[in-house]
Protein backbone atom coordinates (compact mmCIF):
# COMPACT_ATOMS: atom_id res chain seq x y z
CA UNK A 1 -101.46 -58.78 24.08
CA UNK A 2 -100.78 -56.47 27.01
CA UNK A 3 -96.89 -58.23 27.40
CA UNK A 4 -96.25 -56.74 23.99
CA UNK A 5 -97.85 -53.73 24.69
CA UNK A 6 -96.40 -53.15 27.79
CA UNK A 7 -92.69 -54.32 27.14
CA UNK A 8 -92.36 -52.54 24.11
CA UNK A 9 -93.00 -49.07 25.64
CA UNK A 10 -91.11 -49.35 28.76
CA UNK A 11 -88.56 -50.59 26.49
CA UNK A 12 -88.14 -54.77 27.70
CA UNK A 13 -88.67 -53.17 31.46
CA UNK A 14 -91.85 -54.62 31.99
CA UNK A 15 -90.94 -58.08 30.29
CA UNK A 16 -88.04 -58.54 32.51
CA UNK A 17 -90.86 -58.31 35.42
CA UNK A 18 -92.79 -60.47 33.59
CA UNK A 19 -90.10 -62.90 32.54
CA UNK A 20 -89.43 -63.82 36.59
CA UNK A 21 -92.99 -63.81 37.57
CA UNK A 22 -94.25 -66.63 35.03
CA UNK A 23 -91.23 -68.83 35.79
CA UNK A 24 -92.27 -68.62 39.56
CA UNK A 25 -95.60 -69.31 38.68
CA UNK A 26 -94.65 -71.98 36.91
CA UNK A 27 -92.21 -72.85 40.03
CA UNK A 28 -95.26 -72.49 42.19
CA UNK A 29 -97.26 -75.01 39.83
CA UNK A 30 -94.91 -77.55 40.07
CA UNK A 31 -94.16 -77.27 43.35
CA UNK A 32 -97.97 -77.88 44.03
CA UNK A 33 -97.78 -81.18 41.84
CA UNK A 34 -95.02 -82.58 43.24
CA UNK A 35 -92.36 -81.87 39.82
CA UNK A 36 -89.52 -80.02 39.96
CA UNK A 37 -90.00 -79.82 35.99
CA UNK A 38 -90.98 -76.65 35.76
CA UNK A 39 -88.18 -74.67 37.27
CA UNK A 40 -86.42 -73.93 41.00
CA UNK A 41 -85.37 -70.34 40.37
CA UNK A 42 -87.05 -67.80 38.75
CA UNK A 43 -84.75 -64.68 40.21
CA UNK A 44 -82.13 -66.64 37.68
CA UNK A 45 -84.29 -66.40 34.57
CA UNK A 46 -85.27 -62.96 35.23
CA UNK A 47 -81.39 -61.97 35.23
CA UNK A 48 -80.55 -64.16 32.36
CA UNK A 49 -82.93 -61.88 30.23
CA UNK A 50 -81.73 -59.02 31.94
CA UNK A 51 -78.25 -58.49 32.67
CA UNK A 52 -77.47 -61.80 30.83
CA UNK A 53 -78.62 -59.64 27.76
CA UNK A 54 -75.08 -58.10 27.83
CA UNK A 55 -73.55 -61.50 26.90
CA UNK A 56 -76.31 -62.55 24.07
CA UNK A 57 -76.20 -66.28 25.28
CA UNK A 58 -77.85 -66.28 28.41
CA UNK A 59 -81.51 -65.10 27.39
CA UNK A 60 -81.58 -67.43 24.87
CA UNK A 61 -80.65 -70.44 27.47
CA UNK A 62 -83.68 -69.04 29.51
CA UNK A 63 -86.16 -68.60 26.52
CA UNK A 64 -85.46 -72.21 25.80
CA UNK A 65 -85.48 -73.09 29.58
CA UNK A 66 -88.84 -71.23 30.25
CA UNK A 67 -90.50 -72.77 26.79
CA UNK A 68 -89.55 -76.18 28.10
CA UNK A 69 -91.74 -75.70 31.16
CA UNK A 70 -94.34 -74.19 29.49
CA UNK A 71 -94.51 -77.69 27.46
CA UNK A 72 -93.85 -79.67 30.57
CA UNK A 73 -97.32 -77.77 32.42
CA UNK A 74 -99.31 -78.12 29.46
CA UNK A 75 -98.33 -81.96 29.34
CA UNK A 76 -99.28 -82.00 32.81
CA UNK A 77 -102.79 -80.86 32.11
CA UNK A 78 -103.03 -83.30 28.69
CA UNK A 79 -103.41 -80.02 26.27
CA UNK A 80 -103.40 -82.02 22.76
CA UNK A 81 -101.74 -78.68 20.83
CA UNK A 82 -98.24 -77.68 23.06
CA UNK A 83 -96.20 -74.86 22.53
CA UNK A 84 -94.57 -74.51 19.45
CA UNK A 85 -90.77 -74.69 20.36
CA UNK A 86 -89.60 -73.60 16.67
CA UNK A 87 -91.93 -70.63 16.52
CA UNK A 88 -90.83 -69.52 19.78
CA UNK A 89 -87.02 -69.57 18.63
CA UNK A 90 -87.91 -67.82 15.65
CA UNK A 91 -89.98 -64.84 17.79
CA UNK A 92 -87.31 -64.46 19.97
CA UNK A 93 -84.78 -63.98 17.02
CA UNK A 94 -86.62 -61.72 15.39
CA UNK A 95 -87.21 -59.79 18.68
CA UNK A 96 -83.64 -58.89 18.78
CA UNK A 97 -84.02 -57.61 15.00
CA UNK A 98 -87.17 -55.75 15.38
CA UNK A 99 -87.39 -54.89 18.94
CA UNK A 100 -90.89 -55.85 19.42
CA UNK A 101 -91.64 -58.89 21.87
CA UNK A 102 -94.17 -61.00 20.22
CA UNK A 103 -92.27 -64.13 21.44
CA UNK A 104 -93.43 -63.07 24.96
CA UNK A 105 -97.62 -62.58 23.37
CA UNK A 106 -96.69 -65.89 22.36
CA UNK A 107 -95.83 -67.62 25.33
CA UNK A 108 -98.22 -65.60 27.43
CA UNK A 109 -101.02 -66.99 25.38
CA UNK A 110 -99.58 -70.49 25.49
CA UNK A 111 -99.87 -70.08 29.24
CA UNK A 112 -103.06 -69.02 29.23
CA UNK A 113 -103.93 -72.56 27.99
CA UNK A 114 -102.61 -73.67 31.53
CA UNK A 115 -104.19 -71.37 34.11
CA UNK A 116 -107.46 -71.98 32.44
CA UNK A 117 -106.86 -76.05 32.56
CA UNK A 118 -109.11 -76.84 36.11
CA UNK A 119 -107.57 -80.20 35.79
CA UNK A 120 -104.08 -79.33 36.18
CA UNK A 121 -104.56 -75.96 38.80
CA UNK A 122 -107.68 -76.60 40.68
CA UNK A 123 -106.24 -78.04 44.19
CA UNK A 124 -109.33 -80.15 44.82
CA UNK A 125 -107.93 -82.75 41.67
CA UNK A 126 -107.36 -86.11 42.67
CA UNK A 127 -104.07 -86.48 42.21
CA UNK A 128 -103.04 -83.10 43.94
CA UNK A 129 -101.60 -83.55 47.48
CA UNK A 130 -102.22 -81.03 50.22
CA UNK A 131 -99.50 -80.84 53.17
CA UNK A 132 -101.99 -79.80 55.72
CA UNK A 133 -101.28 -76.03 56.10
CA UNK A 134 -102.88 -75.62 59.31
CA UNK A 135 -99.94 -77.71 61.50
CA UNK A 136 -97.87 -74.41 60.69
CA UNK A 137 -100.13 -72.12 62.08
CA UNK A 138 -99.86 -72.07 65.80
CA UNK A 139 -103.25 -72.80 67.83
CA UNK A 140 -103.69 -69.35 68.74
CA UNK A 141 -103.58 -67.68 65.68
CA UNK A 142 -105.76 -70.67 63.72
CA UNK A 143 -109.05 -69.95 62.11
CA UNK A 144 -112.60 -71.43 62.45
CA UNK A 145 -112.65 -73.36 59.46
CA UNK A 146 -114.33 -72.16 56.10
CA UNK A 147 -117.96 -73.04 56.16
CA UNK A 148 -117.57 -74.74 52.41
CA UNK A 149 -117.32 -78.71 53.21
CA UNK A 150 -115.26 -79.31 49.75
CA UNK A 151 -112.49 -77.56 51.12
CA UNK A 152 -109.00 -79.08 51.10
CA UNK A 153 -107.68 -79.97 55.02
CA UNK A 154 -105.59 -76.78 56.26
CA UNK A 155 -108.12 -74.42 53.48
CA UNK A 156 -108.22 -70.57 55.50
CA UNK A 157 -111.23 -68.80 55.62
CA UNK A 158 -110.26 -65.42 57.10
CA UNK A 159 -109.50 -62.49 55.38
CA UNK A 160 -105.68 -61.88 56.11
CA UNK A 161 -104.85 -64.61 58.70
CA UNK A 162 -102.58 -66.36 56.32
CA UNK A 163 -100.49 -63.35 55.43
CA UNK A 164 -101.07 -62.48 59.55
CA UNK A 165 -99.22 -66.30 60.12
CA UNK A 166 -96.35 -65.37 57.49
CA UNK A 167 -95.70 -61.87 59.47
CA UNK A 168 -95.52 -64.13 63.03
CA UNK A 169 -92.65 -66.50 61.10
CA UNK A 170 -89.98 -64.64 63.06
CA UNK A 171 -91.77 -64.68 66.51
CA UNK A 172 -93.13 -68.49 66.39
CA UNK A 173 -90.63 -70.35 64.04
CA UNK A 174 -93.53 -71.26 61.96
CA UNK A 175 -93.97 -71.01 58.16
CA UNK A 176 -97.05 -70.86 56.20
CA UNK A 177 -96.33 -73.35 53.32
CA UNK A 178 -97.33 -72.94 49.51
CA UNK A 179 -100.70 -74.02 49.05
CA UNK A 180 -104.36 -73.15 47.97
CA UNK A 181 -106.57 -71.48 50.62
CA UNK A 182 -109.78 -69.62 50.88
CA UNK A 183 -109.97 -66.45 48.98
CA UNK A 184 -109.57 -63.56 51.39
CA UNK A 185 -111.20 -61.30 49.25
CA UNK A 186 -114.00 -63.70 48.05
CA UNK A 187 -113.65 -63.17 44.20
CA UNK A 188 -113.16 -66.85 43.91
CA UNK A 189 -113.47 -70.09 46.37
CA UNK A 190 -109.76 -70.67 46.77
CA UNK A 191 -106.55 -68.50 45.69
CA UNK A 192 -103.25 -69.70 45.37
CA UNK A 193 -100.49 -68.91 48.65
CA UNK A 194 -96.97 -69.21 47.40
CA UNK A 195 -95.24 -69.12 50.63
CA UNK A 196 -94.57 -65.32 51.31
CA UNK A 197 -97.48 -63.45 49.11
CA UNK A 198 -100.89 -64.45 47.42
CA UNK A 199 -100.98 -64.97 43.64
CA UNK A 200 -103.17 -64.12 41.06
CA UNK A 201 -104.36 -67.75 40.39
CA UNK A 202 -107.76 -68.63 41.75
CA UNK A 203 -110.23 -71.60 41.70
CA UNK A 204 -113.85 -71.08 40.99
């Protein structure tokens, strides 16, 4: 696994990186569903593995924290075999023995099981609600709307326009909400919008 890879060789640098950008994934996810089950703040798990390293106690609060979620998604999506909470405590301990992050090749892998679940992250599910993205965006700057008839209400077919809306926040007072929209650079039908930056999670 790259994680391991990665971490071990800019010495936990890369995993700290890591560390906040799954939890707001995860954020992301459950903000989409509705749940606040799988975590509010990701800039305080990142420092709990960080500087919270200093202390001992804190990374291990967030490594069981950040499992937990894991778990919760997966339940979301019905996956029959969840993360393994006792292997994951035992990875982590051993990480601080032998300074080489499996636990994270673990968990990475465990949340590969979610991304690749359609049920749970593909925003045209039944039970996923969409806010209507397109009341944010003022009438001048809205798009004609993508030519694919599937599309969720709100769904952006223009390269750039939703990141154009973000930049015109301070101007107009409006705010492009977290939501799936049409894939400005066409490698999939929709990609995910997390409020401020697109995300690496797509929807064939």
């Amino acid at each position: 696994m790259w994680v391991i890879v990665l971490s071990t060789v800019t010495l936990f640098v890369y995993g700290w990186f890591w560390w906040y950008f799954i939890n707001r994934e995860l954020r992301d996810l459950g903000r989409a569903r509705g749940t606040t089950e799988l975590g509010e703040n990701p800039t305080l798990s990142a420092l709990a593995v960080s500087l919270g390293s200093l202390i001992v106690v804190p990374p291990f609060v967030s490594a069981y924290n950040t499992c937990k979620r894991v778990q919760a998604a997966q339940r979301l999506g019905g996956e029959g075999e969840p993360l393994n909470g006792w292997l994951a405590l035992a990875l982590f301990v051993a990480m601080f023995f032998v300074y080489i992050p499996f636990a994270f090749g673990y968990i990475q892998s465990e949340l590969n099981k979610v991304w690749r679940n359609q049920e749970l992250t593909d925003p045209l599910s039944a039970e996923l609600v969409h806010p209507g993205a397109m009341k944010a965006i003022p009438p001048t700057a809205r798009p004609a709307p993508a030519p694919v008839s599937s599309l969720p209400a709100g769904a952006v077919a223009a390269p750039g326009v939703v990141r154009d809306a973000a930049q015109q926040r301070a101007a107009d007072g409006a705010a492009v909400p977290a939501d799936w929209y049409s894939d400005p650079w066409n490698q999939a039908r929709l990609r995910y919008w997390d409020g401020s930056d697109w995300t690496g999670h797509t929807a064939a």
